[in-house]
Protein backbone atom coordinates (compact mmCIF):
# COMPACT_ATOMS: atom_id res chain seq x y z
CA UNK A 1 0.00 0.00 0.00
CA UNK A 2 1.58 3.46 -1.06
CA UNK A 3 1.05 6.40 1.41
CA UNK A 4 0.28 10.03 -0.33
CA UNK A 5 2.30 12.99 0.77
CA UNK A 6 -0.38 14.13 3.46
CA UNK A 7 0.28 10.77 5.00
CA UNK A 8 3.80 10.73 5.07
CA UNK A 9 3.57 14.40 6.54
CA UNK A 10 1.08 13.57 9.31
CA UNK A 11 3.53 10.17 9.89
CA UNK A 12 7.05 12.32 9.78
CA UNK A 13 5.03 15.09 12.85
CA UNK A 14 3.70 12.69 14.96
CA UNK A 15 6.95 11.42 14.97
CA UNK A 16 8.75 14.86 15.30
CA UNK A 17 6.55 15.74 18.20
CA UNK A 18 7.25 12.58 20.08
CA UNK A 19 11.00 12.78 20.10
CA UNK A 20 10.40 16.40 20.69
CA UNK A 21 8.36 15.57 24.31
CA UNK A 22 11.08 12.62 25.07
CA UNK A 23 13.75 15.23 25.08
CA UNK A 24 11.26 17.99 27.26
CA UNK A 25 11.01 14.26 29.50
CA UNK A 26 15.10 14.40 29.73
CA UNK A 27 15.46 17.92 30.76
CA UNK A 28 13.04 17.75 33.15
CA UNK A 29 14.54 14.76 34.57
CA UNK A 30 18.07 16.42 34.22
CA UNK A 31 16.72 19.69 36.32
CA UNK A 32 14.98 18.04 39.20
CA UNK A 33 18.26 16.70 39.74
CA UNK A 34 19.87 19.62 39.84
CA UNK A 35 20.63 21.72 43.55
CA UNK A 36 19.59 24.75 43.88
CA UNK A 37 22.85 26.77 43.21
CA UNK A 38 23.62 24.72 39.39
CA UNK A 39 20.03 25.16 38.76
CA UNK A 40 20.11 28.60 39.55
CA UNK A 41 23.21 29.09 37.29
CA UNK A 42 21.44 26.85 34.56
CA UNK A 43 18.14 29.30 34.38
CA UNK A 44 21.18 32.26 34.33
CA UNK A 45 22.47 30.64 31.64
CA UNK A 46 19.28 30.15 29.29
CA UNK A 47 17.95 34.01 30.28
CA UNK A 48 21.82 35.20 28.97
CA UNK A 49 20.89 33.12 25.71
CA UNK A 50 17.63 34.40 25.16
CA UNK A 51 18.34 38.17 25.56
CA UNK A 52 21.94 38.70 24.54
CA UNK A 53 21.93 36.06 21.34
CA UNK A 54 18.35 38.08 19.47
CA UNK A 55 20.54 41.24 20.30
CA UNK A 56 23.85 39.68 18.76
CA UNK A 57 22.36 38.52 15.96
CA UNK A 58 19.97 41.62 15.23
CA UNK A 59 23.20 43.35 15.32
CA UNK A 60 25.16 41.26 13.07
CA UNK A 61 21.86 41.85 10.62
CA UNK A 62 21.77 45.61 10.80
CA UNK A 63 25.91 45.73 10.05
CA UNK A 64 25.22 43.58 7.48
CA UNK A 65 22.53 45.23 5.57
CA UNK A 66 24.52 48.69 6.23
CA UNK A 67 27.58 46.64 4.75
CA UNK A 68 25.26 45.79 1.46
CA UNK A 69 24.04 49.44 1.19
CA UNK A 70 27.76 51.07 1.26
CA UNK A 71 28.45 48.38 -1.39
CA UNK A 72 25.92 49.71 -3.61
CA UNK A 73 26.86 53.30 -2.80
CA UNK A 74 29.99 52.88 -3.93
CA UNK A 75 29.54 50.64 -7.14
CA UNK A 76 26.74 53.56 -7.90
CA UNK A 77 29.51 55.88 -7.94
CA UNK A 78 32.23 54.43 -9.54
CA UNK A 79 30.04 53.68 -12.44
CA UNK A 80 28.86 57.37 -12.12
CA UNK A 81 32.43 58.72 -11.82
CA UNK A 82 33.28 56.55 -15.69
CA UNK A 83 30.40 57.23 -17.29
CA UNK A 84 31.62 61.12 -16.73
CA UNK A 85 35.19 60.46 -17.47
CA UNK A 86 33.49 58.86 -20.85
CA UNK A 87 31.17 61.71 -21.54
CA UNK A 88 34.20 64.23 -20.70
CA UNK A 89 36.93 62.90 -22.81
């Protein structure tokens, strides 16, 4: 019997959300092992992550697209600059 794509999407989920709630078992299982003092480094830890990393990388984004836009500035003008130099001669 030959499954269609919906069915091999549906299959594929189910079995991304299990592995997904075995791992949310192991971390749980990993934390309520934890002291007080680790644990209280480990939730240090994660709230670094989630507020410095957006910032880092919405950073590295805005140099980049002001990278891209200087890149164009100056490809605008050179071509500028030798189509006068052209015009001039």
């Amino acid at each position: 019997m030959k499954f269609d794509q919906t069915e091999q999407f549906s299959i594929i989920f189910k079995q991304a959300i299990h592995e997904f709630a075995y791992l949310l078992r192991q971390v749980w299982r990993w934390l309520m092992q934890l002291p007080a003092p680790q644990l209280l480094l480990a939730c240090l830890a994660l709230a670094f992550a989630v507020t410095i990393l957006p910032l880092a990388i919405s950073l590295f984004m805005l140099f980049m697209l002001l990278k891209f836009v200087l890149v164009v500035v100056a490809i605008a003008t050179r071509k500028n600059r030798q189509k006068g130099r052209q015009i001039g001669q």
